[in-house]
PDB file of N, CA and C in Angstrom:
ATOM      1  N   UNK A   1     -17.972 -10.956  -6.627  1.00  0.00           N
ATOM      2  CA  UNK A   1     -16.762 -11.420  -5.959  1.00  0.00           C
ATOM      3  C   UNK A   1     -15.628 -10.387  -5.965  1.00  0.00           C
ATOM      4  N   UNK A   2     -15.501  -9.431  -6.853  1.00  0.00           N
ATOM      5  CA  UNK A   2     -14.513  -8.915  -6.846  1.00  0.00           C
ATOM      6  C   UNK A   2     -14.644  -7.492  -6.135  1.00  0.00           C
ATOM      7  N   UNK A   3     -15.954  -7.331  -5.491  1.00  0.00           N
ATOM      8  CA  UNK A   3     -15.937  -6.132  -4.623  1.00  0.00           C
ATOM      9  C   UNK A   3     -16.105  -6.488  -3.491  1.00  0.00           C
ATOM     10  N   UNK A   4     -16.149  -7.866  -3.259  1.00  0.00           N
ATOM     11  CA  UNK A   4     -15.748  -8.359  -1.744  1.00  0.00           C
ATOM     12  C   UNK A   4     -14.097  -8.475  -1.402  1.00  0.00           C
ATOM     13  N   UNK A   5     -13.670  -9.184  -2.494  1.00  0.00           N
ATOM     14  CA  UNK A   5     -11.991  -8.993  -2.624  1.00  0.00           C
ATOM     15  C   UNK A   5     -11.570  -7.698  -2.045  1.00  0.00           C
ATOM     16  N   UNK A   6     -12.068  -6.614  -2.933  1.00  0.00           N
ATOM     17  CA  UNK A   6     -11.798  -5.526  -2.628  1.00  0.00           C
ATOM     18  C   UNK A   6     -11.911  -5.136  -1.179  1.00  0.00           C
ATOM     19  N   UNK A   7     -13.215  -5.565  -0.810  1.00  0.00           N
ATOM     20  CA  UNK A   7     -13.506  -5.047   0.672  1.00  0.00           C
ATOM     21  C   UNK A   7     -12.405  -5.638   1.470  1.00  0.00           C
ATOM     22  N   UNK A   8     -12.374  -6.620   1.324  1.00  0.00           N
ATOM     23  CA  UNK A   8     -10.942  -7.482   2.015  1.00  0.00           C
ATOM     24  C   UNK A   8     -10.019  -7.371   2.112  1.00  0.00           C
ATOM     25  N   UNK A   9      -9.260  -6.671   1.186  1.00  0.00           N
ATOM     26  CA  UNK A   9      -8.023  -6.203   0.805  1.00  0.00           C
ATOM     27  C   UNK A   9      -8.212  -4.575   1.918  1.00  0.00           C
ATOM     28  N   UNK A  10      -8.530  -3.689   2.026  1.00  0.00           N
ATOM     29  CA  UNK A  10      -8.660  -2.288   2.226  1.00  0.00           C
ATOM     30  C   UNK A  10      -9.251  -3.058   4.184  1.00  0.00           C
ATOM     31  N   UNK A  11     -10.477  -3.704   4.493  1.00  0.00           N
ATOM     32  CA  UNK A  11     -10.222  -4.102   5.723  1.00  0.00           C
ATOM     33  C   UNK A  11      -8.855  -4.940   6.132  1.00  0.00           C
ATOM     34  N   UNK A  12      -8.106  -5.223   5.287  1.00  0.00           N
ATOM     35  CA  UNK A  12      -6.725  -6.111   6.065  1.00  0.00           C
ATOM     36  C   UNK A  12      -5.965  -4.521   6.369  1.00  0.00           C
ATOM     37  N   UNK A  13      -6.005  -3.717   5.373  1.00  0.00           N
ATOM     38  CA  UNK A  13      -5.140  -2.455   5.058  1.00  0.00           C
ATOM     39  C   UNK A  13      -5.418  -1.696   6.707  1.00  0.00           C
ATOM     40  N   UNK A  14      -6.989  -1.437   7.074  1.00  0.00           N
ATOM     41  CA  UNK A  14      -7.335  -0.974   7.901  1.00  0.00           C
ATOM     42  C   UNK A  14      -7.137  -1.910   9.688  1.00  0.00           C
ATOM     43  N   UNK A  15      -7.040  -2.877   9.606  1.00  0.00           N
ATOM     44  CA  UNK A  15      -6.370  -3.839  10.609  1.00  0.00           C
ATOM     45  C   UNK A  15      -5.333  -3.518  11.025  1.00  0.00           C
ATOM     46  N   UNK A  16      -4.771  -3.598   9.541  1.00  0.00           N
ATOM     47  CA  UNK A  16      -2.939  -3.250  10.298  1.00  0.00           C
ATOM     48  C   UNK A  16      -3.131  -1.773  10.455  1.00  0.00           C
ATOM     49  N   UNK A  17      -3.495  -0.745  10.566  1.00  0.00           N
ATOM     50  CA  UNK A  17      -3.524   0.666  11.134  1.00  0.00           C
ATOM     51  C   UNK A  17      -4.121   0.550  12.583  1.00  0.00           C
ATOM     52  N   UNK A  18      -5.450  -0.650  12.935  1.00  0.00           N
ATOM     53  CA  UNK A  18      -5.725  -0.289  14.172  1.00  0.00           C
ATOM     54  C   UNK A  18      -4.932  -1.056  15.289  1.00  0.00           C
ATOM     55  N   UNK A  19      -4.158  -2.617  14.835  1.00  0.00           N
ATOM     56  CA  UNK A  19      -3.018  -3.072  15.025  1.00  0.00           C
ATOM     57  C   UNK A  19      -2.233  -2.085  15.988  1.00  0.00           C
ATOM     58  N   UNK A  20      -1.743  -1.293  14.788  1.00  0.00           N
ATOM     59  CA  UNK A  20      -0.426  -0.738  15.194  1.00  0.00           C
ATOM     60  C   UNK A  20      -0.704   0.701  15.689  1.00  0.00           C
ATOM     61  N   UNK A  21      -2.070   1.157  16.058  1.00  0.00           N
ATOM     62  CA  UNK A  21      -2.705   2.013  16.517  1.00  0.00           C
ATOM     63  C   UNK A  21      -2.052   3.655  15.554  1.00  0.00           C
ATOM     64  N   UNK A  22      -2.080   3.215  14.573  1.00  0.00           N
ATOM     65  CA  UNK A  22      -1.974   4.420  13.728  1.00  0.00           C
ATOM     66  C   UNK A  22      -2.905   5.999  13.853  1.00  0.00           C
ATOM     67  N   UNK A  23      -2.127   6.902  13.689  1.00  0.00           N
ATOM     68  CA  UNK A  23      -3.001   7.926  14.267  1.00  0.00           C
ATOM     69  C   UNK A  23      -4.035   7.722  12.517  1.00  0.00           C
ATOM     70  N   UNK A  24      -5.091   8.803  12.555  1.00  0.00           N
ATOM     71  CA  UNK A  24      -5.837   9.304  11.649  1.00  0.00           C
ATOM     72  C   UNK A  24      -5.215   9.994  10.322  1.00  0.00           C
ATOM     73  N   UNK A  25      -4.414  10.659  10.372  1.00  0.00           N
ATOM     74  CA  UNK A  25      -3.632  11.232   9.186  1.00  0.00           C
ATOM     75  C   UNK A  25      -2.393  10.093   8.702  1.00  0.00           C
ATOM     76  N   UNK A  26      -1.812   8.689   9.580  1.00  0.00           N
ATOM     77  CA  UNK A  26      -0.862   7.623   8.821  1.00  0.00           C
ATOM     78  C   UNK A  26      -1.653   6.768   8.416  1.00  0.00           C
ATOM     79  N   UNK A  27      -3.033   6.377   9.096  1.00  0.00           N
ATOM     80  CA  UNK A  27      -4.226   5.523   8.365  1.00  0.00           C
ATOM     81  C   UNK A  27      -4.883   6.165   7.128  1.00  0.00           C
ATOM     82  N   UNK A  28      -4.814   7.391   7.397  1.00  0.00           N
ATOM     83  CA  UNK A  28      -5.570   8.276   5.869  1.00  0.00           C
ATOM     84  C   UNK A  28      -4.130   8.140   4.754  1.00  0.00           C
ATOM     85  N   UNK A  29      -3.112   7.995   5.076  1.00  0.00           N
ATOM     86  CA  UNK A  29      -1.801   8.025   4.374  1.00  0.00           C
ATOM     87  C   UNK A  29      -1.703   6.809   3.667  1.00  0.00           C
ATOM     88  N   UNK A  30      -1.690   5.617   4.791  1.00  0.00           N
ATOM     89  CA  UNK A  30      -1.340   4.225   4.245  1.00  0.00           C
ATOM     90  C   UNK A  30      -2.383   3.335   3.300  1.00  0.00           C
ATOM     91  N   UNK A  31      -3.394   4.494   3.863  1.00  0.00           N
ATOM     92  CA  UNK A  31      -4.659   4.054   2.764  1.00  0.00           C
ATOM     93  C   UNK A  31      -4.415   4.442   1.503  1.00  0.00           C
ATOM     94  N   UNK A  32      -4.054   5.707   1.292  1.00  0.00           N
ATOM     95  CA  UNK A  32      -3.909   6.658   0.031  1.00  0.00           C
ATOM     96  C   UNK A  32      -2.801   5.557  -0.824  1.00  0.00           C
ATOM     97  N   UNK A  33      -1.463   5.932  -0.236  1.00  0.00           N
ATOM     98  CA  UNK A  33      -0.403   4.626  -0.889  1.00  0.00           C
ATOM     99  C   UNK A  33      -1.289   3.302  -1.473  1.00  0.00           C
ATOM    100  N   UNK A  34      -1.994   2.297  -0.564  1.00  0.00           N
ATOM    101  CA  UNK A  34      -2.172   1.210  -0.980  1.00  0.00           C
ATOM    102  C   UNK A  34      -3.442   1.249  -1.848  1.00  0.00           C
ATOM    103  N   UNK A  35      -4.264   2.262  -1.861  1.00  0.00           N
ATOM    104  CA  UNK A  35      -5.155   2.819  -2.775  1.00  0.00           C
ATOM    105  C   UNK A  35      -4.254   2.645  -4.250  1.00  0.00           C
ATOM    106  N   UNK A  36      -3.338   3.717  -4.555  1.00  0.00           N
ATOM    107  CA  UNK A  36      -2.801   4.157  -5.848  1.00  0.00           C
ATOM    108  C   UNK A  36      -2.020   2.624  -6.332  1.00  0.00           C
ATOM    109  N   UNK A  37      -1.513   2.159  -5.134  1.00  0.00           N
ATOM    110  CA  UNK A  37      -0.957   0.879  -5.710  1.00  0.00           C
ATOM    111  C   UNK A  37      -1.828  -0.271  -5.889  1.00  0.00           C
ATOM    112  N   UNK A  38      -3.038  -0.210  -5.709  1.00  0.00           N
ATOM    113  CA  UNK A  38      -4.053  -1.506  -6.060  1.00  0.00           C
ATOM    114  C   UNK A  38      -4.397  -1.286  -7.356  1.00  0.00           C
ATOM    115  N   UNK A  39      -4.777   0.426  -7.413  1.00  0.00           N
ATOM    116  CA  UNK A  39      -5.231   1.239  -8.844  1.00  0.00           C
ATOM    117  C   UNK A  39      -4.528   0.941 -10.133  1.00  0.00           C
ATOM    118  N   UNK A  40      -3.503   1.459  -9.887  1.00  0.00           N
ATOM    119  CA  UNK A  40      -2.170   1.668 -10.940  1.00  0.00           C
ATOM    120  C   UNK A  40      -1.252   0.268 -11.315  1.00  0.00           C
ATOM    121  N   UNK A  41      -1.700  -0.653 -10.371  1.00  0.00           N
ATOM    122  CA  UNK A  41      -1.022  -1.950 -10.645  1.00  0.00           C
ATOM    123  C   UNK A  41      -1.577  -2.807 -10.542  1.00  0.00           C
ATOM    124  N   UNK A  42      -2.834  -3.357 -10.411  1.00  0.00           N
ATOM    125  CA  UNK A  42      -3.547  -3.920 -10.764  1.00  0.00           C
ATOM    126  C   UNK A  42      -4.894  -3.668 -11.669  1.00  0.00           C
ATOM    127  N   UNK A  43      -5.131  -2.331 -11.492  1.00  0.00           N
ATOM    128  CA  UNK A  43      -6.781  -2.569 -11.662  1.00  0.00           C
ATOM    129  C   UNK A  43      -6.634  -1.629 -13.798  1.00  0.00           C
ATOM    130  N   UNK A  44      -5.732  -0.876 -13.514  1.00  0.00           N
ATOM    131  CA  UNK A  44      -5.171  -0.320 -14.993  1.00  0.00           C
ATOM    132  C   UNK A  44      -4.388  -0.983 -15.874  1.00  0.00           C
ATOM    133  N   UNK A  45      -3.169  -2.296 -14.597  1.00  0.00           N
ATOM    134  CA  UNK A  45      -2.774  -2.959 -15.643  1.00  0.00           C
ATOM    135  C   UNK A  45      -1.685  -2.720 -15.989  1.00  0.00           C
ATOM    136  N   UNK A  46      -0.839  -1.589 -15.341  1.00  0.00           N
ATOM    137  CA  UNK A  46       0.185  -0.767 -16.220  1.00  0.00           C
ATOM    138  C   UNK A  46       1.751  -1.479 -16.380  1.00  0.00           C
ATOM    139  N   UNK A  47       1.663  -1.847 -14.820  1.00  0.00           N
ATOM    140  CA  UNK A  47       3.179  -2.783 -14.577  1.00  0.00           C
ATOM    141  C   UNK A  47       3.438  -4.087 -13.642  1.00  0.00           C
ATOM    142  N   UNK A  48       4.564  -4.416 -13.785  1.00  0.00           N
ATOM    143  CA  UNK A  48       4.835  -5.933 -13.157  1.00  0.00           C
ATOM    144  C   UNK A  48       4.620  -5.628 -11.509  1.00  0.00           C
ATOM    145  N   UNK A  49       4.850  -6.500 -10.856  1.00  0.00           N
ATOM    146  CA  UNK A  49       4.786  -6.585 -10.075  1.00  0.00           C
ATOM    147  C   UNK A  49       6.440  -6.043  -9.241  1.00  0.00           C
ATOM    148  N   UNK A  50       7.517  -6.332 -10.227  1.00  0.00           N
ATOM    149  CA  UNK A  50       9.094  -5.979  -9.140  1.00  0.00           C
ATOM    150  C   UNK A  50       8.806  -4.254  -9.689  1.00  0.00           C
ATOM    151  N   UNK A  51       8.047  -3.496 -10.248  1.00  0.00           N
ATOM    152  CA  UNK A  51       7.938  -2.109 -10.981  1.00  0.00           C
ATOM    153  C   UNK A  51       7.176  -1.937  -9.895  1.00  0.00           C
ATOM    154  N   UNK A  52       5.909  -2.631  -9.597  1.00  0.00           N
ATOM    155  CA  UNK A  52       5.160  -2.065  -8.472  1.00  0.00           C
ATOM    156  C   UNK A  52       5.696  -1.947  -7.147  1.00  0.00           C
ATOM    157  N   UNK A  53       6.475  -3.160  -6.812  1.00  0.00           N
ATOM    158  CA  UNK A  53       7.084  -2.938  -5.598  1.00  0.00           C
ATOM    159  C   UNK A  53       8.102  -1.899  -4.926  1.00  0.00           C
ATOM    160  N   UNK A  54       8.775  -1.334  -6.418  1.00  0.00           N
ATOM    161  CA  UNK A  54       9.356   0.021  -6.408  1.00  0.00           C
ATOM    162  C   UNK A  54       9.001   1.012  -6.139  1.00  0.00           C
ATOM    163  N   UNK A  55       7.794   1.128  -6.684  1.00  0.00           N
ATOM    164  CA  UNK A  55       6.753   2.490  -6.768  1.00  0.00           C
ATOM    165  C   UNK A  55       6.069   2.675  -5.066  1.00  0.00           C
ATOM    166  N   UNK A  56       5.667   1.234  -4.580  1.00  0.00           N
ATOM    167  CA  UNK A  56       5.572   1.184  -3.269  1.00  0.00           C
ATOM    168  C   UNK A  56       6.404   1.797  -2.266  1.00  0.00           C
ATOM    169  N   UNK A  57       7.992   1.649  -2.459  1.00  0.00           N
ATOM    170  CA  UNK A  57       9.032   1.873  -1.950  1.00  0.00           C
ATOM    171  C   UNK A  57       9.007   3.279  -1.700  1.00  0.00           C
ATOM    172  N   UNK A  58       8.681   3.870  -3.104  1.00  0.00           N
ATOM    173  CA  UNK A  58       9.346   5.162  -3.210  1.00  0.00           C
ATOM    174  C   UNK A  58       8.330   5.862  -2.489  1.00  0.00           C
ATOM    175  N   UNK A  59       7.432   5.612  -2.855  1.00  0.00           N
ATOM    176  CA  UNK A  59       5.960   6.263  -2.176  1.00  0.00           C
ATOM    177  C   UNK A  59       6.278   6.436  -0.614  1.00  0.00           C
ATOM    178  N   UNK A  60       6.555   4.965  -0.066  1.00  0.00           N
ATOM    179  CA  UNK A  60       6.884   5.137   1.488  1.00  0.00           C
ATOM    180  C   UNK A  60       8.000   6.049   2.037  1.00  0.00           C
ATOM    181  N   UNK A  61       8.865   5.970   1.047  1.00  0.00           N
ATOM    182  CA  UNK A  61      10.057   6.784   1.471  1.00  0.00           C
ATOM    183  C   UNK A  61      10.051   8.140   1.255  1.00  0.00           C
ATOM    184  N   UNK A  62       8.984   8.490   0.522  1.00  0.00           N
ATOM    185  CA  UNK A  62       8.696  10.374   0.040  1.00  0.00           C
ATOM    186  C   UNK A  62       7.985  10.701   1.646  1.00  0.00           C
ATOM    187  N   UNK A  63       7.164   9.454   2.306  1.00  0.00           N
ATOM    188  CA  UNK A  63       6.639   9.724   3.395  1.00  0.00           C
ATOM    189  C   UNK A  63       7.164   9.924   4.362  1.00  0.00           C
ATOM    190  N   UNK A  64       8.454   9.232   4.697  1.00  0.00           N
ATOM    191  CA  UNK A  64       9.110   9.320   6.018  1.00  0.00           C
ATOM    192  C   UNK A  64      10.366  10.075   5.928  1.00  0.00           C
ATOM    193  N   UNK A  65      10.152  11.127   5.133  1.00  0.00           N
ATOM    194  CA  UNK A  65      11.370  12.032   4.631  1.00  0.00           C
ATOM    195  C   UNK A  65      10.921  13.728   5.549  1.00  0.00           C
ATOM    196  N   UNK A  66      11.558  14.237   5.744  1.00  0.00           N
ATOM    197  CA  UNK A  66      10.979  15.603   6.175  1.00  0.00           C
ATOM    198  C   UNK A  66      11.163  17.090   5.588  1.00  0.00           C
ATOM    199  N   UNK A  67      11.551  16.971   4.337  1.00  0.00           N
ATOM    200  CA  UNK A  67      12.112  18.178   3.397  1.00  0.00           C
ATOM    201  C   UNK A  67      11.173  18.933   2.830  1.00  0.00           C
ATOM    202  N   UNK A  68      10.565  20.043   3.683  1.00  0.00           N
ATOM    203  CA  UNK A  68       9.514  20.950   2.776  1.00  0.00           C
ATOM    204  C   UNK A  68       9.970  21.316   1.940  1.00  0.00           C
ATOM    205  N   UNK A  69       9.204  21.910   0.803  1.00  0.00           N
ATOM    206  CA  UNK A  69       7.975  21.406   0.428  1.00  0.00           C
ATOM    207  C   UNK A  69       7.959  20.400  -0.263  1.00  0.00           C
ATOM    208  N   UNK A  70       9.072  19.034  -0.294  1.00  0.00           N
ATOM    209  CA  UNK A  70       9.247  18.422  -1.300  1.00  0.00           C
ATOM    210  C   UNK A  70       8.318  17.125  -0.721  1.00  0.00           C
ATOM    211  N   UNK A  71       8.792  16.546   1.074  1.00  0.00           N
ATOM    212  CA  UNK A  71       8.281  15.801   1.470  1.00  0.00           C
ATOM    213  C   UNK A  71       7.981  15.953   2.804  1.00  0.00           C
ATOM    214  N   UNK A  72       6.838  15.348   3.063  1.00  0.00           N
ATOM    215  CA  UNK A  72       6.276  15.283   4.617  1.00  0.00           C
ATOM    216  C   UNK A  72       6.289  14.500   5.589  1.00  0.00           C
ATOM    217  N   UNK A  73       7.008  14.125   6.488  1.00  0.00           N
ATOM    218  CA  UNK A  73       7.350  13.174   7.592  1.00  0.00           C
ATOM    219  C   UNK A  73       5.813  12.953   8.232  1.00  0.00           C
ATOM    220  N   UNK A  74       5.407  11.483   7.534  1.00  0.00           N
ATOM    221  CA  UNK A  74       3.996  11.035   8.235  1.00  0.00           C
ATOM    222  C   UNK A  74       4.326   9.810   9.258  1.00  0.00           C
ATOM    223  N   UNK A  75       5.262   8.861   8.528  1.00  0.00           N
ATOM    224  CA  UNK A  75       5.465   8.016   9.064  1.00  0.00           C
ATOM    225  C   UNK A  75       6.965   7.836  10.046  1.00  0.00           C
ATOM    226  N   UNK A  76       7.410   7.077  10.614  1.00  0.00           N
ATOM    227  CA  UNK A  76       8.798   7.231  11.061  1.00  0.00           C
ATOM    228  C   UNK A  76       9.430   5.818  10.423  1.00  0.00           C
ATOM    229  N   UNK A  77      10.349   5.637  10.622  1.00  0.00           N
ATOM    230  CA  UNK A  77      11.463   4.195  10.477  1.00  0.00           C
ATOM    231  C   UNK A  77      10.719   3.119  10.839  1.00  0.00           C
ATOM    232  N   UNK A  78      10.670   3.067  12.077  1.00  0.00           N
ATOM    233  CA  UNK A  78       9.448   1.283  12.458  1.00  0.00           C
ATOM    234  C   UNK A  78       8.514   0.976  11.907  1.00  0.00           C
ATOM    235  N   UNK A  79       7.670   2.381  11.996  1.00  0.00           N
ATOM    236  CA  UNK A  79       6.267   1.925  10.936  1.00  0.00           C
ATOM    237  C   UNK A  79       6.609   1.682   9.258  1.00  0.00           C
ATOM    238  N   UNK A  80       7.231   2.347   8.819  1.00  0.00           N
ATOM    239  CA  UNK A  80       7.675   2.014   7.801  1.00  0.00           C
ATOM    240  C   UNK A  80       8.422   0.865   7.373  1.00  0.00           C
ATOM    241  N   UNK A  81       8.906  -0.217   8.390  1.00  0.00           N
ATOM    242  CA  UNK A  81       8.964  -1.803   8.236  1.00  0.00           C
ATOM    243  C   UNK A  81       7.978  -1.937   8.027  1.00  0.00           C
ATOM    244  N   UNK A  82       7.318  -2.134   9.293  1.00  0.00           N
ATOM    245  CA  UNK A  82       5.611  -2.600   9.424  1.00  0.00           C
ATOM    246  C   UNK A  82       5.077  -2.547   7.961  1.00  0.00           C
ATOM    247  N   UNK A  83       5.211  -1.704   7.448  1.00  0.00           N
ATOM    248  CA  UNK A  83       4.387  -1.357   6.141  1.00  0.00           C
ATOM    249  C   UNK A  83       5.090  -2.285   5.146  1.00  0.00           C
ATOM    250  N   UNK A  84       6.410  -2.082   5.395  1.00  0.00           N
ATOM    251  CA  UNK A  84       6.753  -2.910   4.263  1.00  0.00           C
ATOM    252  C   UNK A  84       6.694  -4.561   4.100  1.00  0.00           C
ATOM    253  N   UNK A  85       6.433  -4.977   5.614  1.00  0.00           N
ATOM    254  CA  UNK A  85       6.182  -6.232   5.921  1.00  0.00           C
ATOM    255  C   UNK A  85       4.908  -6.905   5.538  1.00  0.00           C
ATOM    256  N   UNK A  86       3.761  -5.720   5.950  1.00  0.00           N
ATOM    257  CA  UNK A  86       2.736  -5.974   5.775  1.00  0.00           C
ATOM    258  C   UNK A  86       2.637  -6.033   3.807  1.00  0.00           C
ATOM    259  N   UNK A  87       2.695  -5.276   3.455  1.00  0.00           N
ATOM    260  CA  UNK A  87       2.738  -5.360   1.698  1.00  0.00           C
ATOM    261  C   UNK A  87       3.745  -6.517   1.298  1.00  0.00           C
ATOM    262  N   UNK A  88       4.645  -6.655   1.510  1.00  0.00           N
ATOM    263  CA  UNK A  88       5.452  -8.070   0.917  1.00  0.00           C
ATOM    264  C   UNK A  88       4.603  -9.296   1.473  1.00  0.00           C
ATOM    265  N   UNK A  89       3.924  -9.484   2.512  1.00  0.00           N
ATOM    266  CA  UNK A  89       3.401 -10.612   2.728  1.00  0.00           C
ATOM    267  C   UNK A  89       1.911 -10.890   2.671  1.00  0.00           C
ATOM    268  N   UNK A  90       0.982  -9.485   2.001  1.00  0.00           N
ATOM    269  CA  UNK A  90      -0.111  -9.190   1.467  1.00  0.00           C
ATOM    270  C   UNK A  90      -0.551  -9.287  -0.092  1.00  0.00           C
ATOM    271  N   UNK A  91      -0.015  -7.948  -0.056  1.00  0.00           N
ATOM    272  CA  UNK A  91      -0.394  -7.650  -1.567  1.00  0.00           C
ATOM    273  C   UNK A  91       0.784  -8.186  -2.746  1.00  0.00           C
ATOM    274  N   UNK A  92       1.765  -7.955  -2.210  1.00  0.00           N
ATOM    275  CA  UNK A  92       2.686  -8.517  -3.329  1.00  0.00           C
ATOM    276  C   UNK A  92       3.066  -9.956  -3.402  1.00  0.00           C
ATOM    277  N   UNK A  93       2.905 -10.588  -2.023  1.00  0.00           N
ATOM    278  CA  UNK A  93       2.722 -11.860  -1.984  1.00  0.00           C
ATOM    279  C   UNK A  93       1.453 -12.457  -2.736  1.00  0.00           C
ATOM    280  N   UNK A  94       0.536 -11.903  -3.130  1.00  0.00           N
ATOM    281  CA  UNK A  94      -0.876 -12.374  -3.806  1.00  0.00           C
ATOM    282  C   UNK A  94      -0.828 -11.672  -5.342  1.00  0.00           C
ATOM    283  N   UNK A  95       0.501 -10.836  -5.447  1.00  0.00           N
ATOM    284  CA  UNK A  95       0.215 -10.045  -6.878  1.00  0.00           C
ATOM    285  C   UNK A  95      -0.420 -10.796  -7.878  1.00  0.00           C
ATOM    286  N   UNK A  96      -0.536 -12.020  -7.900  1.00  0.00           N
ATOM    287  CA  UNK A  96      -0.530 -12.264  -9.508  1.00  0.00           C
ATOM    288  C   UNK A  96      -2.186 -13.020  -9.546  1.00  0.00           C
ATOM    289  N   UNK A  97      -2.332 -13.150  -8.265  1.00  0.00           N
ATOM    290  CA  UNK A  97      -3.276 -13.848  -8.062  1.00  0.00           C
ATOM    291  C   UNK A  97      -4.364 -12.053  -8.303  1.00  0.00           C
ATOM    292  N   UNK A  98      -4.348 -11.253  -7.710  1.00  0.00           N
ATOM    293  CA  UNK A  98      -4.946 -10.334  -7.926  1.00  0.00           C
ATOM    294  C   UNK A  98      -5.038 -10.121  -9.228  1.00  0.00           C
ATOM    295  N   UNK A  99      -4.084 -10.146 -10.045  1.00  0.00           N
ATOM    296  CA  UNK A  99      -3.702  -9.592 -11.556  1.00  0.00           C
ATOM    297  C   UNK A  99      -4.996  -9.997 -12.314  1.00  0.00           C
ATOM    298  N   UNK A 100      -4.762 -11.941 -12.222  1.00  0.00           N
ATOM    299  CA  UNK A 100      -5.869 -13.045 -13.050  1.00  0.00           C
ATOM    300  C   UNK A 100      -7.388 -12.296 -12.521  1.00  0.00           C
ATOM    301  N   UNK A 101      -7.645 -12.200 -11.159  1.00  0.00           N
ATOM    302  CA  UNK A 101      -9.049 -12.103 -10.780  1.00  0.00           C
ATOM    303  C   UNK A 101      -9.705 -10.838 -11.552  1.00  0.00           C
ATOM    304  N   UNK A 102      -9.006  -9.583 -11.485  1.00  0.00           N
ATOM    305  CA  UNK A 102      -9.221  -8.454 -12.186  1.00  0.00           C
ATOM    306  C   UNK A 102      -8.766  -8.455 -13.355  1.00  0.00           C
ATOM    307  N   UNK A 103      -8.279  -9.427 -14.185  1.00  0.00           N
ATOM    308  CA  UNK A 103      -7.778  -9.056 -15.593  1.00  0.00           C
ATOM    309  C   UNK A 103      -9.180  -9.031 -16.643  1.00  0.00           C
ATOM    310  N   UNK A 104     -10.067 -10.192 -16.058  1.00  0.00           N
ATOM    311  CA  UNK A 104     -10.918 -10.594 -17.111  1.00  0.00           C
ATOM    312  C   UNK A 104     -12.332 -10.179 -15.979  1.00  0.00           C
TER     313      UNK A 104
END
C-alpha cells in the first residue's frame, strides 16, 4: 500500500505539470522540490508540517528568483501560485495523514 500511495502522490504531482503544460525542465523541477519535500518531511521524519511548509516556500522562491549563481529563474509568478495551490490542497492538506501511514 504504501508504494501505491507513493505512485499516487508523484502521478497527481505529474498531472498538475501536464495540466498546466509545464515545459520538461519545470516538470523535472517541481518534481525535484516535491521529491525532497515528501523525503525530508515525511519519509525521515525530521519536521512538522508549518516547518515543512516553509521549506516548500523557500524552495519555490530560490526558483523563481534570477540571481546567478545564487538562483535560477525556472518558474515565473503564476506558476508559482499554481504550485502553491496545488501543495496546500495536496500534500499539506493530507500531511498528517501521510505522517501515520509512513510512520509505522
Amino acid at each position: 500500500p504504501e508504494d501505491q500511495i507513493l505512485i499516487d502522490f508523484y502521478m497527481s504531482v505529474f498531472s498538475l505539470t501536464i495540466k498546466h503544460e509545464f515545459s520538461l525542465e519545470k516538470t523535472s523541477t517541481f518534481f525535484s522540490i516535491m521529491y525532497f519535500i515528501f523525503n525530508y518531511s515525511i519519509l525521515s521524519k525530521k519536521i512538522i508540517k508549518e516547518k515543512s511548509f516553509v521549506i516548500f516556500k523557500e524552495l519555490l522562491d530560490f526558483h523563481c528568483l534570477h540571481r546567478p549563481p545564487y538562483c535560477y529563474q525556472v518558474f515565473d509568478e503564476n506558476e508559482k501560485k499554481i504550485m502553491l495551490e496545488y501543495a496546500k490542497n495536496s500534500f499539506f492538506r493530507n500531511y498528517s495523514l501521510f505522517e501515520n501511514i509512513f510512520k509505522y
